[in-house]
C-alpha atoms as a PDB file:
ATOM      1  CA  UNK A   1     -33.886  45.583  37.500  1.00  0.00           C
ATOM      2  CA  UNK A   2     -31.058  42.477  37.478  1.00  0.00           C
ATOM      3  CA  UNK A   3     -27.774  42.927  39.123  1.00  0.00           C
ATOM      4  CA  UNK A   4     -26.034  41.775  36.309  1.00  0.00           C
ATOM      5  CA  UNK A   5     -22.235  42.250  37.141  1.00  0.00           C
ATOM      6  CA  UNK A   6     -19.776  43.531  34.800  1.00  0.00           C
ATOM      7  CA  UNK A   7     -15.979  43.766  34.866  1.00  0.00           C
ATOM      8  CA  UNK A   8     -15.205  45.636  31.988  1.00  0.00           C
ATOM      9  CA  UNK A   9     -14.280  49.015  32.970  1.00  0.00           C
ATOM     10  CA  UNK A  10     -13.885  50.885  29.648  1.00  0.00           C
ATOM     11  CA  UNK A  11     -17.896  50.045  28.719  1.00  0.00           C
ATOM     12  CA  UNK A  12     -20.390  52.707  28.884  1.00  0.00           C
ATOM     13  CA  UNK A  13     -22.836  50.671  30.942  1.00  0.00           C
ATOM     14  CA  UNK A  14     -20.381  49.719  33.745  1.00  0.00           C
ATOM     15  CA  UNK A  15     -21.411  51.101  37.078  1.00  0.00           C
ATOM     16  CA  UNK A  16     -19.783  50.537  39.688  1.00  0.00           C
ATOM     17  CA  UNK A  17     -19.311  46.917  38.362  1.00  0.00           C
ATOM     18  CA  UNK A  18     -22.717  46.626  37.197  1.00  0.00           C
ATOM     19  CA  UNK A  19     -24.596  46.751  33.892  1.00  0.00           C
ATOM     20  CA  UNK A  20     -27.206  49.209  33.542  1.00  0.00           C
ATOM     21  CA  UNK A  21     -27.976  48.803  30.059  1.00  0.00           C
ATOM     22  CA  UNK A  22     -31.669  47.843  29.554  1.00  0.00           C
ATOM     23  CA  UNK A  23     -31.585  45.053  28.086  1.00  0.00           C
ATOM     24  CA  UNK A  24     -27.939  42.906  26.680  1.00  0.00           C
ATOM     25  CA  UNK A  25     -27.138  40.673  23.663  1.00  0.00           C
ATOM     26  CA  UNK A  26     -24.498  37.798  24.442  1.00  0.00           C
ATOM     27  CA  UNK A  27     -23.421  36.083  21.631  1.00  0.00           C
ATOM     28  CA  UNK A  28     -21.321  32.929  20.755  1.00  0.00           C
ATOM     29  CA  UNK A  29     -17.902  33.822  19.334  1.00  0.00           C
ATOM     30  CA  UNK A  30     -17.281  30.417  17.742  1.00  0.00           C
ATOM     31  CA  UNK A  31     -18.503  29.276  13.834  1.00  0.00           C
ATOM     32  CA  UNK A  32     -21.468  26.430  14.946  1.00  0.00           C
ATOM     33  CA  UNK A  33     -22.559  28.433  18.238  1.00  0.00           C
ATOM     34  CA  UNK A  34     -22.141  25.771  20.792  1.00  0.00           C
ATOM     35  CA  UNK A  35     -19.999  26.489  23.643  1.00  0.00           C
ATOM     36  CA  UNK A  36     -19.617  24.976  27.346  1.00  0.00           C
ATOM     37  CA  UNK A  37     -17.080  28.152  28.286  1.00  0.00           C
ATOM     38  CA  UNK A  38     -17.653  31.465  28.669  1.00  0.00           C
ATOM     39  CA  UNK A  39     -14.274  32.410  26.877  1.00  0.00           C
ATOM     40  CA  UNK A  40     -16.111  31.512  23.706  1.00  0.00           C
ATOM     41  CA  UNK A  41     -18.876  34.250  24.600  1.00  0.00           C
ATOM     42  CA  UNK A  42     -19.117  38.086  23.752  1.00  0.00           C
ATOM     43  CA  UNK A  43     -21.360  40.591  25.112  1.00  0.00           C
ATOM     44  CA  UNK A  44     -22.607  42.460  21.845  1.00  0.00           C
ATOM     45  CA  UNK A  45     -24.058  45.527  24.298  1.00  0.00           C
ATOM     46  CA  UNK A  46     -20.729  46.863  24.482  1.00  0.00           C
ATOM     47  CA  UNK A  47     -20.405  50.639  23.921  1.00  0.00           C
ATOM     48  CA  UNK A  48     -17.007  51.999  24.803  1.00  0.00           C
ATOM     49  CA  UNK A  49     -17.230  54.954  27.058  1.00  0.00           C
ATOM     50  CA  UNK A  50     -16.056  58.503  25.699  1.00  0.00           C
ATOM     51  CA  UNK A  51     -12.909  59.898  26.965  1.00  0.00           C
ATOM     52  CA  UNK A  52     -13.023  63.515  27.860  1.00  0.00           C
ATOM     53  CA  UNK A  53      -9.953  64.979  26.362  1.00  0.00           C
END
């Protein structure tokens, strides 16, 4: 399995700043889909963890 780290605390798949999703999409967030920054990419796999109320 990859170590692929993740910072974003509120998703789902964050472990202990790691993904464990299976498998993720990335995607470009601007209109022709060519980027040389990561600011202009979004991780699609994002599924916001439930809050226990």
């Amino acid at each position: 399995m990859s170590m692929i780290k993740c910072n974003v605390e509120e998703c789902h798949y964050n472990q202990s700043e790691f993904c464990q999703a299976s498998t993720i999409h990335v995607k470009s967030r601007v209109p022709d889909h060519m980027t040389s920054i990561s600011d202009d990419t979004a991780c699609e796999t994002f599924i916001p963890k439930t809050t226990k109320k």
